[in-house]
N, C-alpha and C. Protein backbone atom coordinates (compact mmCIF):
# COMPACT_ATOMS: atom_id res chain seq x y z
N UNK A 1 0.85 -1.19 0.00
CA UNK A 1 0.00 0.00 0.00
C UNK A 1 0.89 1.24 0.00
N UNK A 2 0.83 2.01 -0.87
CA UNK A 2 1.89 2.63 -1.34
C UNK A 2 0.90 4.25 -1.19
N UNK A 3 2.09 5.66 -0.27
CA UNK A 3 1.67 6.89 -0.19
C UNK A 3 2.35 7.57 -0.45
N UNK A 4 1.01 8.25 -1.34
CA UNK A 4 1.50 9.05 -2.27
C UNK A 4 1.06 10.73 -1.90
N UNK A 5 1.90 11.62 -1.72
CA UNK A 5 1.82 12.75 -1.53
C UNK A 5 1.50 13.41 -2.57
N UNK A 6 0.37 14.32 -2.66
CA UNK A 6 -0.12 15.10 -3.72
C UNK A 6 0.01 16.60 -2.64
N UNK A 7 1.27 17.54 -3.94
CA UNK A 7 1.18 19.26 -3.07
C UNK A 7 1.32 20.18 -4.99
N UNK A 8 1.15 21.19 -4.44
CA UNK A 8 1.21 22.42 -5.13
C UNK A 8 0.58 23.64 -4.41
N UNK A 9 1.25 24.49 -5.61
CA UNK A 9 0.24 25.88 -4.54
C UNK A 9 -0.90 26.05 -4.55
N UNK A 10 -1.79 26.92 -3.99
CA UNK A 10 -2.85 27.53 -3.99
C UNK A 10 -3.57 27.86 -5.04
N UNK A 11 -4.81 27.30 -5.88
CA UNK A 11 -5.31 27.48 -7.26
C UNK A 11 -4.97 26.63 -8.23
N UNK A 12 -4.05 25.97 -7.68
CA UNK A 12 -3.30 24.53 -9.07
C UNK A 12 -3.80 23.62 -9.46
N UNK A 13 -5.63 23.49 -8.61
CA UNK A 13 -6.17 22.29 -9.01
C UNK A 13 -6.02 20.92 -7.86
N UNK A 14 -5.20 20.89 -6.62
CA UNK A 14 -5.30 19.50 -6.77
C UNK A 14 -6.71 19.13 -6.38
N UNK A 15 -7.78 20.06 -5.46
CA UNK A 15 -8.75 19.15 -5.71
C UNK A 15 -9.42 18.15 -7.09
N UNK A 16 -9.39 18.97 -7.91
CA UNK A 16 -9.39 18.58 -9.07
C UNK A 16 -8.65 16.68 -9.63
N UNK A 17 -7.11 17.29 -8.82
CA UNK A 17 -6.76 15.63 -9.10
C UNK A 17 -7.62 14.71 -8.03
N UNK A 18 -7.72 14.73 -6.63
CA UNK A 18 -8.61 14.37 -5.65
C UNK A 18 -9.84 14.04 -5.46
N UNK A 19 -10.64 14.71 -6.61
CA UNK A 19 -11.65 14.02 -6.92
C UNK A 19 -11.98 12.88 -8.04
N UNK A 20 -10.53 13.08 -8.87
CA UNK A 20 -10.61 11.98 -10.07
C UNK A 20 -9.65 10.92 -9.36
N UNK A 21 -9.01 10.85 -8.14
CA UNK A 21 -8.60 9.47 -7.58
C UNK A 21 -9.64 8.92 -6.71
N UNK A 22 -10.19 9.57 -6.31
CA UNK A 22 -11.76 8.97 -5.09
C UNK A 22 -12.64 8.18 -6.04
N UNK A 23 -12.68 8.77 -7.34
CA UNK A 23 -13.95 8.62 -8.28
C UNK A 23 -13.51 7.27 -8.84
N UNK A 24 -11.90 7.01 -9.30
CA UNK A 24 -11.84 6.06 -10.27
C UNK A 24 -11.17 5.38 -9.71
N UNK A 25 -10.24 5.45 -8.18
CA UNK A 25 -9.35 4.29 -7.80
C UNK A 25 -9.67 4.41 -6.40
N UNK A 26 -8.90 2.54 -6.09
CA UNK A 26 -9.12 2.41 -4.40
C UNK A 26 -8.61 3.18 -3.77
N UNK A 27 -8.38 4.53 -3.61
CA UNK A 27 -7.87 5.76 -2.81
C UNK A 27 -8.03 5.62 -1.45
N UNK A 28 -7.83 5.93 -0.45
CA UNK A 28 -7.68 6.76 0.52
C UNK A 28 -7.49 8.09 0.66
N UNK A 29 -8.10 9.07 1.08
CA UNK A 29 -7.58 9.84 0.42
C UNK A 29 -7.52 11.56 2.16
N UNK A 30 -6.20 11.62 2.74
CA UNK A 30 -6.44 12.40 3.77
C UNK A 30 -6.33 14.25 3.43
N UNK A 31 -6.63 14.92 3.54
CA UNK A 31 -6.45 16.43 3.06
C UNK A 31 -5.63 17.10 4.39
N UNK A 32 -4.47 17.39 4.72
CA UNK A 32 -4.16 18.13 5.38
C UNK A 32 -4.98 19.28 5.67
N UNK A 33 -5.29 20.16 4.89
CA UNK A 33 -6.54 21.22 5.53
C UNK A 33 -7.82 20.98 6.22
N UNK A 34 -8.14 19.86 6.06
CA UNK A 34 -9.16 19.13 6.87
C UNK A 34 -8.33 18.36 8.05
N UNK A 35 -7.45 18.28 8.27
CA UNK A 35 -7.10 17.74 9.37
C UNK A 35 -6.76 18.90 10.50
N UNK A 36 -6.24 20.20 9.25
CA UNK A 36 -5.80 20.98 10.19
C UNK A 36 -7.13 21.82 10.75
N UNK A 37 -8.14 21.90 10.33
CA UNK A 37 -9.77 22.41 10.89
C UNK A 37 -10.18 21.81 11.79
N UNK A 38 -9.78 20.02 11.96
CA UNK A 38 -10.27 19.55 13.38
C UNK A 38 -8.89 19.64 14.48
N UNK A 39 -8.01 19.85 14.31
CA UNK A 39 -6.95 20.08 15.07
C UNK A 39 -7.18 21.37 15.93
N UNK A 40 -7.44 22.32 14.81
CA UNK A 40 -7.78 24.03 15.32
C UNK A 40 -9.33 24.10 15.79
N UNK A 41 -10.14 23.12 16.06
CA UNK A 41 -11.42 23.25 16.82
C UNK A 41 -10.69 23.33 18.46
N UNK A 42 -11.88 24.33 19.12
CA UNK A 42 -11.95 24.36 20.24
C UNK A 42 -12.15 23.35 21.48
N UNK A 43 -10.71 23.30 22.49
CA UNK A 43 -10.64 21.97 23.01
C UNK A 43 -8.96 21.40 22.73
N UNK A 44 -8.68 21.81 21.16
CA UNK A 44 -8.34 20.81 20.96
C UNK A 44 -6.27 22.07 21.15
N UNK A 45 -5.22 21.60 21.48
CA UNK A 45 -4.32 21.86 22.52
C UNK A 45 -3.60 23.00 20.62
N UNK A 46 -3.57 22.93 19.55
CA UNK A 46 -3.46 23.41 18.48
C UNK A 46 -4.51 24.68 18.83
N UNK A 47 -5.55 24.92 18.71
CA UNK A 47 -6.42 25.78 18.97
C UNK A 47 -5.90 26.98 19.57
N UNK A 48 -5.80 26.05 21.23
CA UNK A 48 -4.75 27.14 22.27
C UNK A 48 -4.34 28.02 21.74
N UNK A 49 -3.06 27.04 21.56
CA UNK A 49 -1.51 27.71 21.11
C UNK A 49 -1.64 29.06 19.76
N UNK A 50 -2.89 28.97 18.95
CA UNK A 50 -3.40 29.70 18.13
C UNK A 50 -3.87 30.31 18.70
N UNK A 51 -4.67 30.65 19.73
CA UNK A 51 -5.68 31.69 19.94
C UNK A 51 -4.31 32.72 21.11
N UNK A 52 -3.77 31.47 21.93
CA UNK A 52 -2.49 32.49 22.57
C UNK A 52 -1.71 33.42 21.42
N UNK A 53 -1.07 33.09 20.18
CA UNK A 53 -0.48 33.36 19.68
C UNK A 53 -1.26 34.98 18.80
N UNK A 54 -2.46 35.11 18.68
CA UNK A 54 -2.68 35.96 17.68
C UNK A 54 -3.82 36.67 18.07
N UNK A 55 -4.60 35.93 19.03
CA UNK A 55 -5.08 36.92 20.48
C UNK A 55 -6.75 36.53 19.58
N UNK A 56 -7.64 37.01 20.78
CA UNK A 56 -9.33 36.84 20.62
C UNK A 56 -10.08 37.26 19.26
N UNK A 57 -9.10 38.23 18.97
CA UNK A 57 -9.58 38.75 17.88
C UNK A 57 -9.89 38.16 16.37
N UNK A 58 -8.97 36.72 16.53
CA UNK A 58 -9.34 35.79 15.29
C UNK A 58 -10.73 34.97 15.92
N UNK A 59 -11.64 35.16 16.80
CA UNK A 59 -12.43 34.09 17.14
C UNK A 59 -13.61 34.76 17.06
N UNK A 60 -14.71 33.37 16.28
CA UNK A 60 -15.91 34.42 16.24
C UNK A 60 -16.65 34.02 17.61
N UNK A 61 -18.50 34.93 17.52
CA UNK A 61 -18.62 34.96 18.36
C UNK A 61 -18.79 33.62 19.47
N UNK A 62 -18.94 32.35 18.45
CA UNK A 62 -19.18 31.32 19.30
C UNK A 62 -18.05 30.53 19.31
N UNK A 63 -16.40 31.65 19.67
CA UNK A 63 -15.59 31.21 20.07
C UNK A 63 -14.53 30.24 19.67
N UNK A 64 -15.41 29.83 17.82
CA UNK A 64 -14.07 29.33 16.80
C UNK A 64 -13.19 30.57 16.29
N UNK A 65 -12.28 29.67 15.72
CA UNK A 65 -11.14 30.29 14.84
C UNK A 65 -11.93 30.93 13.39
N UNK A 66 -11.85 31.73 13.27
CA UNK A 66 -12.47 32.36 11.93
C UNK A 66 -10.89 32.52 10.88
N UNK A 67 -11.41 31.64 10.15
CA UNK A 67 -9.89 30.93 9.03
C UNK A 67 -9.95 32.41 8.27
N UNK A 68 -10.72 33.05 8.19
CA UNK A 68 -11.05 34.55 7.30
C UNK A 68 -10.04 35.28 7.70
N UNK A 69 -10.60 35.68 8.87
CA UNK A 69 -9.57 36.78 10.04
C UNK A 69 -8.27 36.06 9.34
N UNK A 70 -8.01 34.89 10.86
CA UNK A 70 -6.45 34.60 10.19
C UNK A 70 -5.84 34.62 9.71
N UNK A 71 -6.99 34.19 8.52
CA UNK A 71 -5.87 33.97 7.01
C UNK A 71 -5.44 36.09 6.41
N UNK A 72 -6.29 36.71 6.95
CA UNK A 72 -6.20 37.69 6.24
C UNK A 72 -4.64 38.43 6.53
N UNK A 73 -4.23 37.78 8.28
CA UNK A 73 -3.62 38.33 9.15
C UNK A 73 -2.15 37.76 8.33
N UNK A 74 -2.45 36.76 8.21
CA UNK A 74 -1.05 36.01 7.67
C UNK A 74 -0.95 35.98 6.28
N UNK A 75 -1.85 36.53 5.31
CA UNK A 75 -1.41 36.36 3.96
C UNK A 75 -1.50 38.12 3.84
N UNK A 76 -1.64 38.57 4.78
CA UNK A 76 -1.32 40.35 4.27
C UNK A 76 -0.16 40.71 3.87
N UNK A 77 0.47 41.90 3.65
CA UNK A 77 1.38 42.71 3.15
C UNK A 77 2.78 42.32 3.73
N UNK A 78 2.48 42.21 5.24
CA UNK A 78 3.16 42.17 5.96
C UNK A 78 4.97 40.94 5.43
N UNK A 79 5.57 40.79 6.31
CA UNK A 79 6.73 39.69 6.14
C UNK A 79 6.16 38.28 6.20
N UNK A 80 7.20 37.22 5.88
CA UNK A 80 6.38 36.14 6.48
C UNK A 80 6.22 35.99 8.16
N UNK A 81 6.69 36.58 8.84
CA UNK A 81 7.01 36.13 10.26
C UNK A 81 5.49 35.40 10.66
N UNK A 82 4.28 36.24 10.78
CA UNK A 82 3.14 35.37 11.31
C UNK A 82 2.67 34.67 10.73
N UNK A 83 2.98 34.03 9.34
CA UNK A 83 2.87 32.83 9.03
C UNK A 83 3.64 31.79 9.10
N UNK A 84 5.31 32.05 9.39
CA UNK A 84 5.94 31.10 9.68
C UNK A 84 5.47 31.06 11.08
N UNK A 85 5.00 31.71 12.09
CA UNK A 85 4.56 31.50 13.27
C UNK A 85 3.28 30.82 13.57
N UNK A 86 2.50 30.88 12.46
CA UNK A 86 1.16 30.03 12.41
C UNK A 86 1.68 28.58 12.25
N UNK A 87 2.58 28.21 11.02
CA UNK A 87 3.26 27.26 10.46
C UNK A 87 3.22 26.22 11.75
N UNK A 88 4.50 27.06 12.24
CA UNK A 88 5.12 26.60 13.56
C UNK A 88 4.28 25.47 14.51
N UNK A 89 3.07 26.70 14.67
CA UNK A 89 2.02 25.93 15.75
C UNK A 89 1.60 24.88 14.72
N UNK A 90 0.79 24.92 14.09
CA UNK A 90 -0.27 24.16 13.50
C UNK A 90 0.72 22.77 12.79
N UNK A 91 1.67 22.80 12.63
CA UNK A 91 2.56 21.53 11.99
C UNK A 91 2.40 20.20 12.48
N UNK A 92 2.96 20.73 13.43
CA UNK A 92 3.36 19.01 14.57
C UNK A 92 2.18 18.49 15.16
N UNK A 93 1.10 19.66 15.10
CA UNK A 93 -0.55 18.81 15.71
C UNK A 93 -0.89 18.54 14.03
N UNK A 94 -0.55 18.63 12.95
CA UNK A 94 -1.46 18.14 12.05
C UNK A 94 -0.49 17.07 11.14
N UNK A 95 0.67 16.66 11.62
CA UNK A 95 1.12 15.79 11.61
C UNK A 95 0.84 14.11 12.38
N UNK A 96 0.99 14.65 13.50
CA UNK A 96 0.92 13.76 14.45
C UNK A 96 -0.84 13.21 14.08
N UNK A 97 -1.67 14.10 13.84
CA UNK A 97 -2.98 13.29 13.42
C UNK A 97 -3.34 12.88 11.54
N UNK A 98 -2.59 13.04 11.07
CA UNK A 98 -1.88 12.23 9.77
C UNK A 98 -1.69 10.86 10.09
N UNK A 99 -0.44 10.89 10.98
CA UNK A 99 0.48 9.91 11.46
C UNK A 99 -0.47 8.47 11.22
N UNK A 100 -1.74 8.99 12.79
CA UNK A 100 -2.82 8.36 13.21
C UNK A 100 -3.45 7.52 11.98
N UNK A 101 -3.96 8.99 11.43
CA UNK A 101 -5.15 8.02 10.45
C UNK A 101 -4.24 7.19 9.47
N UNK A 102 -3.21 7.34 8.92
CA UNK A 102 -2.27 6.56 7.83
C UNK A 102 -2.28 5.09 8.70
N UNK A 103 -1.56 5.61 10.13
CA UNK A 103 -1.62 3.80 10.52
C UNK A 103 -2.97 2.80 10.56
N UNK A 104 -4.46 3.84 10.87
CA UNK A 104 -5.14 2.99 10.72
C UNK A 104 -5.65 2.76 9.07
N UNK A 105 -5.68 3.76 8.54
CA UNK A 105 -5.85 2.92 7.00
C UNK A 105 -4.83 1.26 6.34
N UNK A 106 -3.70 1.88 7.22
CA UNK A 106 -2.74 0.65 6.60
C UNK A 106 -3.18 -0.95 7.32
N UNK A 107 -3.64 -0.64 8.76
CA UNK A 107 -3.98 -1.73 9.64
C UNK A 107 -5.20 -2.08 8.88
N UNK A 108 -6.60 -1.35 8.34
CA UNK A 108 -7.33 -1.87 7.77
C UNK A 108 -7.45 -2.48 6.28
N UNK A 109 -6.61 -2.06 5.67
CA UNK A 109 -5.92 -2.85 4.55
C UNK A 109 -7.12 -3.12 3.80
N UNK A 110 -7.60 -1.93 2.81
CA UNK A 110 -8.85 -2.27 1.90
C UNK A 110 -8.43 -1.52 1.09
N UNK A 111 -7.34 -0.63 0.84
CA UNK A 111 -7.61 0.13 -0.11
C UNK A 111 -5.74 0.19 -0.86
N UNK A 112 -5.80 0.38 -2.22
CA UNK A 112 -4.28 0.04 -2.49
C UNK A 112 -3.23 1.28 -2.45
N UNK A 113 -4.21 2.45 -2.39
CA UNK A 113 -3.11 3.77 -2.46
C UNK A 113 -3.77 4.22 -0.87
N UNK A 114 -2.70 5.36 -0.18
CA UNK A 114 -3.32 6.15 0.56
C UNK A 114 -2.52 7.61 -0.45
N UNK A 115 -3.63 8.66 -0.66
CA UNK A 115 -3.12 10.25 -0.95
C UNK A 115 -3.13 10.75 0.20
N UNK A 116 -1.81 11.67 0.50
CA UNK A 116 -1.90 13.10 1.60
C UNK A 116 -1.98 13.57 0.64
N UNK A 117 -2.86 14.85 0.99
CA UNK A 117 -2.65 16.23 0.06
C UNK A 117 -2.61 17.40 1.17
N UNK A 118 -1.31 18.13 0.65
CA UNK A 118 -0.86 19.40 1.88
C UNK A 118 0.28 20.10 0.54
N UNK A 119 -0.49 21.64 1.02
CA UNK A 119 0.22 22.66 -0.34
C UNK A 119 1.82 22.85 0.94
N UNK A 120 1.88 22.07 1.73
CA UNK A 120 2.85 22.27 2.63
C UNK A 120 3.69 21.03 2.72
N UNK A 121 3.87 20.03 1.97
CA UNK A 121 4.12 18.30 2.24
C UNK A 121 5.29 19.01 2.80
N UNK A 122 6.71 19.57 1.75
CA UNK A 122 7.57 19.32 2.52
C UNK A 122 7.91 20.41 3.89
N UNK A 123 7.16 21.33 3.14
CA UNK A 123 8.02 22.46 4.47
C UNK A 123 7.78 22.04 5.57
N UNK A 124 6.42 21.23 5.56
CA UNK A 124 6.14 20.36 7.13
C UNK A 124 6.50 18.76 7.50
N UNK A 125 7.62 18.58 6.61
CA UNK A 125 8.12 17.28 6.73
C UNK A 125 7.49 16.11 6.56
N UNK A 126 6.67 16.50 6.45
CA UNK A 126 5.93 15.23 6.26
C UNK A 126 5.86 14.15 4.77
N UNK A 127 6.95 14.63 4.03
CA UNK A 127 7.08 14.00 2.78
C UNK A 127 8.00 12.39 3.08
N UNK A 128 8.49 12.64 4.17
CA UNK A 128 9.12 11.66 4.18
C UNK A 128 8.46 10.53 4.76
N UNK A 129 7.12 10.44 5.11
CA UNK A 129 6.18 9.58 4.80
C UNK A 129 5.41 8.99 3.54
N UNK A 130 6.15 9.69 2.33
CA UNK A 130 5.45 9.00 1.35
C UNK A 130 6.32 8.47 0.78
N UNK A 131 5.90 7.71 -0.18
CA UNK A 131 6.66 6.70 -1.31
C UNK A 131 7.05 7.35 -2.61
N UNK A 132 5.95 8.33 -2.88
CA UNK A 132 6.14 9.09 -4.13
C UNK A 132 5.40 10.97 -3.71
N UNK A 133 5.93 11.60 -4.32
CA UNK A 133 5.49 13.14 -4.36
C UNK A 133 4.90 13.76 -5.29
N UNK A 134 3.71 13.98 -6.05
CA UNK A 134 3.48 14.31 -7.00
C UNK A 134 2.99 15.98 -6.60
N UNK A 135 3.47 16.87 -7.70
CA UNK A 135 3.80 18.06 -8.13
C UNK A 135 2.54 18.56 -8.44
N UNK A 136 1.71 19.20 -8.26
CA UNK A 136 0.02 19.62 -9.38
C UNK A 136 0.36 20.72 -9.35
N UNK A 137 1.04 21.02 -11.08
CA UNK A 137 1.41 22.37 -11.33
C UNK A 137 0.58 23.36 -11.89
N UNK A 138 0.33 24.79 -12.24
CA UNK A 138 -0.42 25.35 -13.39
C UNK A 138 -0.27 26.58 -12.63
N UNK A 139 -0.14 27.37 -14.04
CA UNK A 139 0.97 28.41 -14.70
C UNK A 139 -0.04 29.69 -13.17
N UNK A 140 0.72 30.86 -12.96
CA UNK A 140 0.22 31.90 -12.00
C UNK A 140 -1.13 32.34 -12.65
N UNK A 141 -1.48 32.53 -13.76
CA UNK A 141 -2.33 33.33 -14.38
C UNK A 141 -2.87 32.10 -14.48
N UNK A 142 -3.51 31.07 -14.27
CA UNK A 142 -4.46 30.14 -14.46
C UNK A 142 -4.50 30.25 -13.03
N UNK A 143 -3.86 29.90 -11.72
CA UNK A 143 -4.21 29.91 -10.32
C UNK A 143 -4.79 30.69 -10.32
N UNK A 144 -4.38 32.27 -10.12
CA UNK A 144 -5.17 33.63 -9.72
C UNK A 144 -6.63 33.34 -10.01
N UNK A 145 -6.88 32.77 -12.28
CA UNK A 145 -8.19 32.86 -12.38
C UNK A 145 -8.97 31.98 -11.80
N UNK A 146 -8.65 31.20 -11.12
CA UNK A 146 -9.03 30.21 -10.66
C UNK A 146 -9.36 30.05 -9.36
N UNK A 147 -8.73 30.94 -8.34
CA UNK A 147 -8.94 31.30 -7.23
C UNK A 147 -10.09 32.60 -6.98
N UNK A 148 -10.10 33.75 -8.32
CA UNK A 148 -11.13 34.79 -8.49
C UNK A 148 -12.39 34.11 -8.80
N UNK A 149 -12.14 33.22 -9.31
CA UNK A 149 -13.60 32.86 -9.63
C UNK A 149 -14.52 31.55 -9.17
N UNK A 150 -13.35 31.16 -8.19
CA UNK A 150 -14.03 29.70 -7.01
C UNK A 150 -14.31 30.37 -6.21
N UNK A 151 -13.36 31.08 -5.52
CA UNK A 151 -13.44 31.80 -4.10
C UNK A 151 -14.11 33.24 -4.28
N UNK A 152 -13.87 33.63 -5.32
CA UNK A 152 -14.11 35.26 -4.96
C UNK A 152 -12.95 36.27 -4.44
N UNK A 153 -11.99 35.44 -4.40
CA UNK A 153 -11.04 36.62 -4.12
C UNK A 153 -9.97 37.59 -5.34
N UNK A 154 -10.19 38.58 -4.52
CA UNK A 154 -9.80 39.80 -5.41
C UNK A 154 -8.28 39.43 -5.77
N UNK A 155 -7.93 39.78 -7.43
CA UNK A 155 -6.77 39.87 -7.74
C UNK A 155 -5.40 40.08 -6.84
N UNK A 156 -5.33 40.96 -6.19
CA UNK A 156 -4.31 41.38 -4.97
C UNK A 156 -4.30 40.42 -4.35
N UNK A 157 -5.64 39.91 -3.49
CA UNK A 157 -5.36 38.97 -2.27
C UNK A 157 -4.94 37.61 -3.11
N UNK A 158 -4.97 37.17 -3.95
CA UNK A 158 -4.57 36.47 -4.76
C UNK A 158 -3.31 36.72 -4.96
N UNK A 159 -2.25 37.42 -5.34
CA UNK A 159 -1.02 37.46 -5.39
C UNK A 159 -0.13 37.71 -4.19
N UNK A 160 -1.21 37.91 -3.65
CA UNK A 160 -0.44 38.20 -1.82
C UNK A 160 0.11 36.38 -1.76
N UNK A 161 -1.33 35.69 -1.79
CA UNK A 161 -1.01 34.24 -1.11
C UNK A 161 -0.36 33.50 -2.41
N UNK A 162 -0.27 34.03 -3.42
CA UNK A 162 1.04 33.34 -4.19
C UNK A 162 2.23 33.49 -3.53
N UNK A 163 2.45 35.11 -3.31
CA UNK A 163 3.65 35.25 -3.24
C UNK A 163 4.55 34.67 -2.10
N UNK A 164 3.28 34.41 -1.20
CA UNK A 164 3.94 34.03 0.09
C UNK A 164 4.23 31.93 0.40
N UNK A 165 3.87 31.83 -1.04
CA UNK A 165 3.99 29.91 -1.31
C UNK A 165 5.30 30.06 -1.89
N UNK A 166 5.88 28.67 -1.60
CA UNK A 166 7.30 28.31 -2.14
C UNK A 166 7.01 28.50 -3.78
N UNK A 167 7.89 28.73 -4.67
CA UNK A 167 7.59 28.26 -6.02
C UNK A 167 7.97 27.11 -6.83
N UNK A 168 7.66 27.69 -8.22
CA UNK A 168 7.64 26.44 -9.10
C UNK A 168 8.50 25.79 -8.97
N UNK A 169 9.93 26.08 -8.97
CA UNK A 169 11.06 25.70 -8.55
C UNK A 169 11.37 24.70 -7.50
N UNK A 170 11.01 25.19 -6.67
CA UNK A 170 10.79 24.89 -5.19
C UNK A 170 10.39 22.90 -5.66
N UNK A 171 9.20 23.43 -5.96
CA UNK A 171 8.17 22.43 -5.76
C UNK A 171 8.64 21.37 -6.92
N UNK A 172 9.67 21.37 -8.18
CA UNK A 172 9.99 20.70 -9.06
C UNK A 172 10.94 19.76 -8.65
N UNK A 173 11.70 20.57 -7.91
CA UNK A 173 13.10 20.02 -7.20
C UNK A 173 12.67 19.24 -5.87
N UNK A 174 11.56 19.33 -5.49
CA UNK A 174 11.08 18.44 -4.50
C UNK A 174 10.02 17.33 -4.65
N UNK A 175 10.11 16.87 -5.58
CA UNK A 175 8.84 16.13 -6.25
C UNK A 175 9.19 14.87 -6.71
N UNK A 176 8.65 13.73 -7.06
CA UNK A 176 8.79 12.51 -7.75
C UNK A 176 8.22 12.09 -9.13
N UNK A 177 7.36 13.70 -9.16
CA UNK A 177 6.58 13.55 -10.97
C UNK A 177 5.80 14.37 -10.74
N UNK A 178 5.79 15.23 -11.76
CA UNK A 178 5.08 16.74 -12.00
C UNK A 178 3.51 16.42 -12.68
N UNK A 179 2.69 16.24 -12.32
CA UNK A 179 0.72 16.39 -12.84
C UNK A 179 0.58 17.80 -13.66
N UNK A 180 0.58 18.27 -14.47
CA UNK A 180 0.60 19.74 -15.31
C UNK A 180 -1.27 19.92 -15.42
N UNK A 181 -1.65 20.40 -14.48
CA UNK A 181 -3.13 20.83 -14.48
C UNK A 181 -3.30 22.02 -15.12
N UNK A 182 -3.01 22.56 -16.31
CA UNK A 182 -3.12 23.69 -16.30
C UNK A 182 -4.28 23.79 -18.08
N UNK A 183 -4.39 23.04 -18.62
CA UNK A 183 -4.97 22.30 -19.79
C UNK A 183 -6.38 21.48 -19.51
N UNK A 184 -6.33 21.20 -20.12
CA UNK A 184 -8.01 20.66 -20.27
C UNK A 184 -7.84 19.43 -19.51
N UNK A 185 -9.06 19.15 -18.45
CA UNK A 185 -9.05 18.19 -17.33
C UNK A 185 -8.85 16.67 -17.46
N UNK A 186 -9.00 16.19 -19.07
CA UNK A 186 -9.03 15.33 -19.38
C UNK A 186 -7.40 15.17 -19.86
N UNK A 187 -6.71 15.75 -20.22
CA UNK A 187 -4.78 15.96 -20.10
C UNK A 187 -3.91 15.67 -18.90
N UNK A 188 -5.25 16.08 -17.93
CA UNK A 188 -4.39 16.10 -16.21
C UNK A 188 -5.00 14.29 -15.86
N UNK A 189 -6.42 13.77 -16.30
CA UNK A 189 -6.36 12.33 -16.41
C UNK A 189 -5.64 11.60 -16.64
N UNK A 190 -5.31 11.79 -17.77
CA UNK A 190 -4.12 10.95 -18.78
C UNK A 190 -2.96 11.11 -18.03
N UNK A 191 -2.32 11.76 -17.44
CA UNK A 191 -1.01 12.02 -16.52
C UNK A 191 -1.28 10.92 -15.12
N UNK A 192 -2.56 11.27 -15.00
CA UNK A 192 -2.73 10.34 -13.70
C UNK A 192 -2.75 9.01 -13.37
N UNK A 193 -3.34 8.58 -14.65
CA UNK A 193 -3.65 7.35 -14.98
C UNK A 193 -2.09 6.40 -15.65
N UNK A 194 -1.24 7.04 -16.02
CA UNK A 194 -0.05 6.92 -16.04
C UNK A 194 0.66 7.02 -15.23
N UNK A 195 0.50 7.65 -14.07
CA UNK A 195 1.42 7.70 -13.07
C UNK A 195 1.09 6.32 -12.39
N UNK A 196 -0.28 6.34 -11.95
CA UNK A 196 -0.65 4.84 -11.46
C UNK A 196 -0.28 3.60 -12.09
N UNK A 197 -0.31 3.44 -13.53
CA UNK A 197 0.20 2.06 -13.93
C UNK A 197 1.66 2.37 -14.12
N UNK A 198 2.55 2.85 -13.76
CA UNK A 198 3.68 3.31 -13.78
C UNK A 198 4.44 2.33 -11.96
């Protein structure tokens, strides 16, 4: 049972690959951003260390984390410092509950792949839990439009949270095979479906 890390930046599509491995193969399939939403619920010792770190003012009124606020706080103008300081906290609790669910998928033994997907595999180490790294690339001007018109966010805030992701580079030189999502969805199939009988 072989894991396979799926990262890129922000707008590159991998849901896109994530829903065509659920749909057509025995996947597993864990999302780091969903792990890191039940980590950062209230209660839970990640939360804390977040709400110490950046004060009441990210919490709404019934006392969650409002990912809005936050995110606005850490993808602003500003340096990276409060996002490498968000980083910091939120890593090792959304690792350690990775860790978890990987061992029990492997103990239950039904399915032939497990996917992580985290636009963070390596900066948070956690690559060295997989077998393979796949890359889901596509070009800045396809992310942006792609992020304006899923999310709604404005051009600017869009190049803010590019600018503040590792790049293409980055992410080529750290990879085991590049997915090029940037073309018609049925191009990014054909890559996939090759990587698997590969």
């Amino acid at each position: 049972m072989k894991v396979i890390g799926v990262t890129g930046g922000v707008g590159c599509g991998k849901s896109t690959v994530l829903r065509f491995l659920k749909e057509n193969y025995n996947v597993c399939v864990i999302e780091a951003d969903k792990v890191a939403h039940q980590v950062m619920e209230p209660g839970q010792e990640v939360y804390k260390n977040v709400v110490d770190e950046f004060g009441s003012q990210i919490l709404t009124p019934e006392k969650k984390i409002d990912r809005g606020i936050l995110g606005s706080m850490v993808f602003g103008e500003e340096n990276r410092e409060k996002l490498n300081r968000l980083n910091a906290i939120t890593h090792p609790g959304v690792i350690k509950k990775i860790k978890e669910e990987l061992g029990k998928i492997k103990e239950e033994n039904k399915v032939n792949w497990i996917v992580v997907e985290s636009a963070l595999l390596r900066e948070s180490g956690f690559e060295q839990y997989c077998d393979e790294v796949w890359y889901i690339y596509a070009d800045t001007n396809t992310r942006t439009k792609r992020l304006m018109s899923n999310r709604g966010y404005s051009r600017q805030y869009c190049e803010n949270i590019i600018k503040k992701q590792e790049s293409n580079e980055f992410f080529k030189e750290n990879c085991t095979r590049i997915i090029d999502n940037t073309k018609e969805e049925a191009i990014t199939q054909l890559q996939i479906k090759k990587a698997l009988e590969f």
